[in-house]
C-alpha atoms as a PDB file:
ATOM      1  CA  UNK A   1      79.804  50.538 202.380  1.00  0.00           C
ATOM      2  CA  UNK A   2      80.626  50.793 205.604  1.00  0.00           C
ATOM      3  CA  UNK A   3      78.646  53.582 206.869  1.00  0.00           C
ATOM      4  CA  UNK A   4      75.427  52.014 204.868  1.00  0.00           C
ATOM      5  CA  UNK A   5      76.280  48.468 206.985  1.00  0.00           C
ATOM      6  CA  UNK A   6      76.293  50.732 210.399  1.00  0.00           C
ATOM      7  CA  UNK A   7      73.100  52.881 209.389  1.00  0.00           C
ATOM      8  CA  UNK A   8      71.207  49.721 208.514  1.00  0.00           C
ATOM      9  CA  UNK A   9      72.458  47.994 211.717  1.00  0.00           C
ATOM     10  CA  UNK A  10      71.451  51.212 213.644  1.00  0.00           C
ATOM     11  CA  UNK A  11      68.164  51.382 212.215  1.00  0.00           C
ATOM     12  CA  UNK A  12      67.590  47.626 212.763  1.00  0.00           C
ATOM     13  CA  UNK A  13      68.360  48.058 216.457  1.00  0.00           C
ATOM     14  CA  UNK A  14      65.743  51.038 216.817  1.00  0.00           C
ATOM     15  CA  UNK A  15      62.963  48.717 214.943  1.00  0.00           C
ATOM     16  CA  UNK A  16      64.106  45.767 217.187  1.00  0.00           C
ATOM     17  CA  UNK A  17      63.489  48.243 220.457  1.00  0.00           C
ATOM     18  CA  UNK A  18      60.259  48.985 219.228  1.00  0.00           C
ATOM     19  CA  UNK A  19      59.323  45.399 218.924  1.00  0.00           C
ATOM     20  CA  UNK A  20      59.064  45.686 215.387  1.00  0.00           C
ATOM     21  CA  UNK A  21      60.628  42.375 214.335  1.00  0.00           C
ATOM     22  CA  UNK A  22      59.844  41.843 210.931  1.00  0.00           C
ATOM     23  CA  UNK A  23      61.225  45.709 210.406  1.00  0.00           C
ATOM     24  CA  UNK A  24      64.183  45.312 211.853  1.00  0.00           C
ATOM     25  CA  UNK A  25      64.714  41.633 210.100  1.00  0.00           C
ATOM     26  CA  UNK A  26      64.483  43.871 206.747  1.00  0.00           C
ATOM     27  CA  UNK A  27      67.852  46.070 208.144  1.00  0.00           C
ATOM     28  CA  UNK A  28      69.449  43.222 209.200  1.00  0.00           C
ATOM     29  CA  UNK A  29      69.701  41.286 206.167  1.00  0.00           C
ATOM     30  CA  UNK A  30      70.279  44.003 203.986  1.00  0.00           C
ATOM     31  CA  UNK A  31      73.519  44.963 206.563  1.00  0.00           C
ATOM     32  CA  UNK A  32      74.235  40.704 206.075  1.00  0.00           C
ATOM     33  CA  UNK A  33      74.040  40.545 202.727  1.00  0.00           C
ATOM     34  CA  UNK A  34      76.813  43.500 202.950  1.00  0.00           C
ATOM     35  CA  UNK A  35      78.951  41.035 204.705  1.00  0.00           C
ATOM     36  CA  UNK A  36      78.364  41.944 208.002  1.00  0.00           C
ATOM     37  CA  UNK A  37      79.114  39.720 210.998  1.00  0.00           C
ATOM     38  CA  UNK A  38      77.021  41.930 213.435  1.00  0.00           C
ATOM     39  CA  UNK A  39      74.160  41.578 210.784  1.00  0.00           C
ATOM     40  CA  UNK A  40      73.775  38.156 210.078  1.00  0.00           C
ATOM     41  CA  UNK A  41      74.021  38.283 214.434  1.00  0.00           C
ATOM     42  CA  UNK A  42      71.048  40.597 214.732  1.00  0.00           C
ATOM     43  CA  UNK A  43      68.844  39.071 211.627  1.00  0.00           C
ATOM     44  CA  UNK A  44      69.169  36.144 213.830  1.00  0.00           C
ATOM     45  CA  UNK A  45      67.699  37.484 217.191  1.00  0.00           C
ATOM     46  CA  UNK A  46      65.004  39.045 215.241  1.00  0.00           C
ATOM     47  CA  UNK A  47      64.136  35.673 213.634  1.00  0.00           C
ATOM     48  CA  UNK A  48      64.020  34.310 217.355  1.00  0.00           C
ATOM     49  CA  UNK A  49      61.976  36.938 217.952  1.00  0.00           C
ATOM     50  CA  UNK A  50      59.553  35.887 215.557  1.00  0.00           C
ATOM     51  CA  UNK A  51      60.126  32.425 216.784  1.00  0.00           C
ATOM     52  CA  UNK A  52      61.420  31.103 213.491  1.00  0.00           C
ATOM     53  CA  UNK A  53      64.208  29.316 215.204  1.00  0.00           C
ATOM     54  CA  UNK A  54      65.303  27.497 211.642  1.00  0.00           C
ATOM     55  CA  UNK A  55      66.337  30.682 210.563  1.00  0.00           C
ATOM     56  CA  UNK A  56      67.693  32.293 213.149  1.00  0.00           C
ATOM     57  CA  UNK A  57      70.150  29.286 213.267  1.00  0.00           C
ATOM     58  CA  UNK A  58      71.053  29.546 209.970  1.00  0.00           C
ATOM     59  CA  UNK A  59      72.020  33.428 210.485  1.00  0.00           C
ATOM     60  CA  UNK A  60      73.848  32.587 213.523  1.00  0.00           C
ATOM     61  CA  UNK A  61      76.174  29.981 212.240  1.00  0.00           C
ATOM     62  CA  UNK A  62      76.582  32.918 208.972  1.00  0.00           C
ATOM     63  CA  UNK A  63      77.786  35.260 211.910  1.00  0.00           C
ATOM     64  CA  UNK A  64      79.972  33.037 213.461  1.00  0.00           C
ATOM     65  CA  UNK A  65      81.717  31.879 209.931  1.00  0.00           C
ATOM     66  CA  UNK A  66      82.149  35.521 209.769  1.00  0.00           C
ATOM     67  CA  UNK A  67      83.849  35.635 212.957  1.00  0.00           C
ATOM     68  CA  UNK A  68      81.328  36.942 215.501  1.00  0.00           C
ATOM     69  CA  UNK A  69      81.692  35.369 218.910  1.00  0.00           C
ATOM     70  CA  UNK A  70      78.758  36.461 220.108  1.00  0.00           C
ATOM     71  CA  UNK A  71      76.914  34.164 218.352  1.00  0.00           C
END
């Protein structure tokens, strides 16, 4: 599971580089919905991105629950 979490993550970041938001939000949820702290982080920041600040809040308070103190 773990490797599939840091490929999505990986490939997520690559999208987000590109400026291809609603790409990269794809990654990043899939790599949340694994349970992953740095995914529910990223999923928000490509929400903001997209400037759908409701739902980027809601991924960073998952992240943080999930102990990410980045978020």
């Amino acid at each position: 599971m773990a490797d599939d979490v840091d490929a999505l993550i990986e490939l997520g970041c690559d999208l987000y580089d590109e400026r291809r938001f609603a790409e990269a939000e794809k990654c990043f949820h899939l790599a949340s919905d694994l349970g992953s702290p740095e995914g529910a982080f990223d999923l928000g920041n490509a929400l903001s991105a997209q400037a759908r600040w409701t739902d980027a809040v809601s991924a960073y308070q998952l992240a943080l629950e999930r102990g990410e103190s980045a978020a």
